[in-house]
N, C-alpha and C. Protein backbone atom coordinates (compact mmCIF):
# COMPACT_ATOMS: atom_id res chain seq x y z
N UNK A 1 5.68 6.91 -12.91
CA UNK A 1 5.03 6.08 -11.92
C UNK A 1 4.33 6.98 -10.90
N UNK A 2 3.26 6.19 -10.64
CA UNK A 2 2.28 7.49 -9.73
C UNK A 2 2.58 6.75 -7.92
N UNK A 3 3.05 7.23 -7.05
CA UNK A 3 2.86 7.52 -5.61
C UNK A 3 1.51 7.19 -4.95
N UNK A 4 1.71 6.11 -3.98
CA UNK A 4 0.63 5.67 -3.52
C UNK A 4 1.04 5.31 -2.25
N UNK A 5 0.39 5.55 -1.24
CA UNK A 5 0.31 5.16 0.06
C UNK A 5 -0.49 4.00 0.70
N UNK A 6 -0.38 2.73 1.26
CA UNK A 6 -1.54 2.04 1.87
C UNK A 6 -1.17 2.45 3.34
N UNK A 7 -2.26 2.33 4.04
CA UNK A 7 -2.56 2.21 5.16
C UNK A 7 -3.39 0.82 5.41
N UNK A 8 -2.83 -0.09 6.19
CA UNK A 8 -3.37 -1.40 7.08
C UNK A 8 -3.23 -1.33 7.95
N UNK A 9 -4.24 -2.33 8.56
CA UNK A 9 -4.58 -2.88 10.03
C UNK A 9 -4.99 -4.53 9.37
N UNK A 10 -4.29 -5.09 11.09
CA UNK A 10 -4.75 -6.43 10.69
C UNK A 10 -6.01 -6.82 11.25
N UNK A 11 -6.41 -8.01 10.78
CA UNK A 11 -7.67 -8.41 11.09
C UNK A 11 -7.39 -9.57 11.77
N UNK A 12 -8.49 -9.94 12.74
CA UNK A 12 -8.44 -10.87 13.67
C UNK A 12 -7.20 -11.55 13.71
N UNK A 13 -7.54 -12.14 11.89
CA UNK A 13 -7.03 -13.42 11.27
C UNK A 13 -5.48 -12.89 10.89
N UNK A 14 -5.35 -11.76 10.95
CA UNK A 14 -3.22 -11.49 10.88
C UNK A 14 -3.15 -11.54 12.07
N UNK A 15 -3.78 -11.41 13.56
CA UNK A 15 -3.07 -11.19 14.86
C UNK A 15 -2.45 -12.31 15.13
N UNK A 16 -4.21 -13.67 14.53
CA UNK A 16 -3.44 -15.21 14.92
C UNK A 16 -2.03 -15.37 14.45
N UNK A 17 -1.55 -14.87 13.75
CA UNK A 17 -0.86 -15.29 12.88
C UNK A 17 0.52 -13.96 13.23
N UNK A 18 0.75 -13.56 13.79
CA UNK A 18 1.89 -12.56 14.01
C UNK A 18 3.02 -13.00 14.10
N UNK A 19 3.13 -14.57 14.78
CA UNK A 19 4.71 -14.63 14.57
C UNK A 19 5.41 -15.06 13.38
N UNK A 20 4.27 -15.11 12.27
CA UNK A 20 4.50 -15.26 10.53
C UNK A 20 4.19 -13.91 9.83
N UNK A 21 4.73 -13.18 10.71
CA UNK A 21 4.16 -11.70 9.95
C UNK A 21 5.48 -11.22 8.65
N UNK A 22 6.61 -11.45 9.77
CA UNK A 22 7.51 -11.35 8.62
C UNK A 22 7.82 -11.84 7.11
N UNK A 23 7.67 -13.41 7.38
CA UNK A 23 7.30 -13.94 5.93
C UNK A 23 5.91 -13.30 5.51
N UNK A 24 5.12 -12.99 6.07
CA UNK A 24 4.00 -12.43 5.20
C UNK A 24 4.33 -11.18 4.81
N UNK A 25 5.42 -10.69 4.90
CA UNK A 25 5.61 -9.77 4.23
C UNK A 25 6.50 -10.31 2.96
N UNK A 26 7.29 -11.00 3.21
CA UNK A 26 7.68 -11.40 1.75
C UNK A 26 7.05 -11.66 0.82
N UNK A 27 5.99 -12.11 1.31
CA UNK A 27 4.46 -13.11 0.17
C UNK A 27 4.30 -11.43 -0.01
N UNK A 28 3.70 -10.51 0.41
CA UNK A 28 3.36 -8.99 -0.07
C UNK A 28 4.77 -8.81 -1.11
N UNK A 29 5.41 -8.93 -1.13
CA UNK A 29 6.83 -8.32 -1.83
C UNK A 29 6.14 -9.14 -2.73
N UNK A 30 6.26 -9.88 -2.95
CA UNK A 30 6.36 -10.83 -3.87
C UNK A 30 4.95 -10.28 -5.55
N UNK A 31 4.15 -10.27 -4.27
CA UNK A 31 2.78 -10.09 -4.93
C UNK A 31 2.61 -8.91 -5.58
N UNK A 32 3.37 -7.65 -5.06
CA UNK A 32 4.05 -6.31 -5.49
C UNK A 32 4.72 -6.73 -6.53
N UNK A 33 5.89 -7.15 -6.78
CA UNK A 33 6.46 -7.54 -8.16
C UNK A 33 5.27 -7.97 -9.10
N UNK A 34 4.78 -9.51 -8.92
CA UNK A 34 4.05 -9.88 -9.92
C UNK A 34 2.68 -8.66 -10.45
N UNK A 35 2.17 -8.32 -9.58
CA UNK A 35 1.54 -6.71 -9.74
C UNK A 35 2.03 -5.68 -10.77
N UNK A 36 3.10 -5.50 -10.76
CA UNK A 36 3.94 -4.29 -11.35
C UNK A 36 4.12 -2.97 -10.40
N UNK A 37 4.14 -3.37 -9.32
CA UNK A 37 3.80 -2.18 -7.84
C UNK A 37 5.27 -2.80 -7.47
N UNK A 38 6.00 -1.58 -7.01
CA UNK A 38 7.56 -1.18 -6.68
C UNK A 38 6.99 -0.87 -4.79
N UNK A 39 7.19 -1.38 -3.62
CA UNK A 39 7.32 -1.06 -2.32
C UNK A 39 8.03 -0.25 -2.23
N UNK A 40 8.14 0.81 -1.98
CA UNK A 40 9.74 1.64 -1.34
C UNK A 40 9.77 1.28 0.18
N UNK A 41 8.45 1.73 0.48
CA UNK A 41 9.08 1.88 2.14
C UNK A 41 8.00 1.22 2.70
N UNK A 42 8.09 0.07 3.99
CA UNK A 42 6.98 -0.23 4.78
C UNK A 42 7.24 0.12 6.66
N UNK A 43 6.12 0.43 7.04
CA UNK A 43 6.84 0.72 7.93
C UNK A 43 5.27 0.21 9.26
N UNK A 44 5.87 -0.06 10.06
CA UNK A 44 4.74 -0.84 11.18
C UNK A 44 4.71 0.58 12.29
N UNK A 45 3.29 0.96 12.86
CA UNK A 45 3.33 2.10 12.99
C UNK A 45 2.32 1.55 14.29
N UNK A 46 2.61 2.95 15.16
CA UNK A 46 1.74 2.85 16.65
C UNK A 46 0.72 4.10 16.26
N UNK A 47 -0.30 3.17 16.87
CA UNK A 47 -1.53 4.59 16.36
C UNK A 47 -2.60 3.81 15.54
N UNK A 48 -3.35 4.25 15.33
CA UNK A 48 -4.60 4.28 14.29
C UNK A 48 -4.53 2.73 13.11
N UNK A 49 -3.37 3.03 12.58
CA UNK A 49 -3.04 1.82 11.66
C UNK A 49 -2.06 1.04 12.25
N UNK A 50 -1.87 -0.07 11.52
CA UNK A 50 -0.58 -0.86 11.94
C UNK A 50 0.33 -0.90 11.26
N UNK A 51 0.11 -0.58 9.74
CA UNK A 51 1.43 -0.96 8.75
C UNK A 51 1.00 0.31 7.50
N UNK A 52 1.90 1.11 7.38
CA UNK A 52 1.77 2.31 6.71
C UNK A 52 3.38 1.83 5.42
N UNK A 53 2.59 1.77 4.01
CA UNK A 53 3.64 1.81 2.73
C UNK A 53 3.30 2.37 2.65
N UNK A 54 4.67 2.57 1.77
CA UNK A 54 5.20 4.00 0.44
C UNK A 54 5.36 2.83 -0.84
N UNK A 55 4.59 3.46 -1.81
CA UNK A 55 4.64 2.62 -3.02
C UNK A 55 4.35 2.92 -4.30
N UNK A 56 4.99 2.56 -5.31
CA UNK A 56 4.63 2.83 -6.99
C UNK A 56 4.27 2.03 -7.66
N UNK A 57 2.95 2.12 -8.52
CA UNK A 57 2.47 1.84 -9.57
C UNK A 57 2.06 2.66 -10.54
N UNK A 58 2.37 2.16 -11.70
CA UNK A 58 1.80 2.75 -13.11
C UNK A 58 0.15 3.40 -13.12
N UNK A 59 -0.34 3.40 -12.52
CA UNK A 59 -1.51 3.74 -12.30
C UNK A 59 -2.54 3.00 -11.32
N UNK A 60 -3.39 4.29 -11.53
CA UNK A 60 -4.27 3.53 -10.23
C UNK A 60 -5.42 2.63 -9.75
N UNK A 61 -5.15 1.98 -11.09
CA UNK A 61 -5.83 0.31 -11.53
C UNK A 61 -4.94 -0.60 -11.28
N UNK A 62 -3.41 -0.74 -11.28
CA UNK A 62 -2.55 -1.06 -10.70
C UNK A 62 -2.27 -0.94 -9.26
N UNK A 63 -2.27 -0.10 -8.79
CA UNK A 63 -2.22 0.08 -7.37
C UNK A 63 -3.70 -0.89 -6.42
N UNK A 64 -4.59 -0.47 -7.04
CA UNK A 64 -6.30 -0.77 -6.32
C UNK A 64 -6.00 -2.46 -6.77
N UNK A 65 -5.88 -2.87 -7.80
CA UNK A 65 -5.88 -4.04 -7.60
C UNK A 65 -4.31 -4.83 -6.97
N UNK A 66 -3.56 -4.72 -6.67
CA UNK A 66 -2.66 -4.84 -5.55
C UNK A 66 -3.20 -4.75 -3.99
N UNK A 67 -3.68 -3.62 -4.01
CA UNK A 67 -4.24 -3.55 -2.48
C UNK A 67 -5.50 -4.30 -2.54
N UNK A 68 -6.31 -4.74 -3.06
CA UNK A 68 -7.11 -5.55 -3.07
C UNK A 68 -6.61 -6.84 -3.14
N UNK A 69 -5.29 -7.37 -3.68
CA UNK A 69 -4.98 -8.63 -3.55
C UNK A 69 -4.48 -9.40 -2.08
N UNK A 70 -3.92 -7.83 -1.29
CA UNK A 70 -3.52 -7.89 0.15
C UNK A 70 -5.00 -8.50 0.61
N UNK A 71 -5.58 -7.31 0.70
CA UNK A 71 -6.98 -7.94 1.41
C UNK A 71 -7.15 -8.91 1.35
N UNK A 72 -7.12 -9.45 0.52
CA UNK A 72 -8.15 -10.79 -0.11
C UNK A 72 -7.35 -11.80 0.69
N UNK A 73 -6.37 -11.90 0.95
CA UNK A 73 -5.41 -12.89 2.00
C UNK A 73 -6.59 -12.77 3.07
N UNK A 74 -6.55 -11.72 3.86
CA UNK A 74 -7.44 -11.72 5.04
C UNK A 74 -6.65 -11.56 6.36
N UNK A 75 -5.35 -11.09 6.40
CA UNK A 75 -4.52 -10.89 7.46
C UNK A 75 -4.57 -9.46 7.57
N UNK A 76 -5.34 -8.38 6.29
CA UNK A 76 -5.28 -7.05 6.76
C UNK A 76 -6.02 -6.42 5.97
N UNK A 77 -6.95 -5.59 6.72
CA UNK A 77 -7.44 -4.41 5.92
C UNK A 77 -6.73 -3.34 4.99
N UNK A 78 -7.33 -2.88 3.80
CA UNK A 78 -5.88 -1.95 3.38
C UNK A 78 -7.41 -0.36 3.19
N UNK A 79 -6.24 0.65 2.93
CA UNK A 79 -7.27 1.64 2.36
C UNK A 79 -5.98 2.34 1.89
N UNK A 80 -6.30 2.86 0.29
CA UNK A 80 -5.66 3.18 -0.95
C UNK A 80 -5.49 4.95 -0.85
N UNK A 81 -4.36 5.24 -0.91
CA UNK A 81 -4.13 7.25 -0.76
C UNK A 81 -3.36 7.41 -1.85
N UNK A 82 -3.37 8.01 -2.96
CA UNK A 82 -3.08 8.61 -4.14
C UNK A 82 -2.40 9.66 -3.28
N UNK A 83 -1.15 9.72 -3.51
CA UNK A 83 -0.26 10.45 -2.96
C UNK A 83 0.60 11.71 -4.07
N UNK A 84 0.49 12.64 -4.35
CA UNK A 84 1.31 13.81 -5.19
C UNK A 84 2.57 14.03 -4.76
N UNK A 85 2.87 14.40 -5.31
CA UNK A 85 4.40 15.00 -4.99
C UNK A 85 4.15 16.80 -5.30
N UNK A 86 5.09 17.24 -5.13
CA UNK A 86 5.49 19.42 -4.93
C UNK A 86 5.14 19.47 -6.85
N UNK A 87 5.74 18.34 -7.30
CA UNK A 87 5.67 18.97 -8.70
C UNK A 87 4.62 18.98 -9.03
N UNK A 88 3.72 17.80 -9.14
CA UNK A 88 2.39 17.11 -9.56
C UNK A 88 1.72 17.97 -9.16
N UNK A 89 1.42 18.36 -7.90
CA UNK A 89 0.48 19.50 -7.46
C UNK A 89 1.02 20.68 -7.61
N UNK A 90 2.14 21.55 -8.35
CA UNK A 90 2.01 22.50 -8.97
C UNK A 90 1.44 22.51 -10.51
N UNK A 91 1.50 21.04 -11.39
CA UNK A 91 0.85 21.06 -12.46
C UNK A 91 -0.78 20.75 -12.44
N UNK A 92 -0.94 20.45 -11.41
CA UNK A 92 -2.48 20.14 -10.71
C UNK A 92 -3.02 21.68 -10.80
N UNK A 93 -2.49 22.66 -9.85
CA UNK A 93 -2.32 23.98 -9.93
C UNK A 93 -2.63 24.82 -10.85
N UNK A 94 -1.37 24.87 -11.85
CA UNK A 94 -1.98 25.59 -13.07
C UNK A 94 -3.17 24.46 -13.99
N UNK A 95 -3.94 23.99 -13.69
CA UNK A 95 -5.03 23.67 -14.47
C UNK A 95 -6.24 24.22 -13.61
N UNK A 96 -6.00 24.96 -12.48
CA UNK A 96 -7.38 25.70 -12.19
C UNK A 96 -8.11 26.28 -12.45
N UNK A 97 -9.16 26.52 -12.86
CA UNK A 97 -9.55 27.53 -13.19
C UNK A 97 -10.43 28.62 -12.46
């Protein structure tokens, strides 16, 4: 499974809506399962973004269309980070040339 990061912010239309933020995160869980995308970690963040996951999918046609299904609600912007791990980028590594 490949490591993926979203970064969101909400839009107008999640602020109206904040004191249903929590269940809107279940509807995200949810939508993650039917996806084939595993959440590990979400976490609501001060700064730049508002809601920073840790997450796995099988690839990254899997992942993009997940984070595109967030969007499409309209409570949050997402933008997609292909995330490596120490190993991945040492086999990244030896393919330099």
């Amino acid at each position: 499974m490949a490591t993926f990061i979203i970064l969101a912010d909400f839009t107008d239309q999640g602020l109206r809506h904040e004191k249903e933020r929590i269940s809107h995160v279940d509807d995200v869980l949810v939508l993650a399962k039917k996806s084939g995308v595993t959440v590990k970690h979400m976490y609501w963040t001060l700064g730049r973004h508002d809601v920073v996951a840790l997450l796995e999918a099988p690839d990254n046609e899997t992942a993009t269309a997940f984070s595109l299904s967030v969007a499409s609600r309209g409570n949050a912007r997402t933008e997609t980070l292909r995330a490596f791990s120490f190993d991945e980028m040492t086999k990244i590594h030896s393919k330099i040339i």
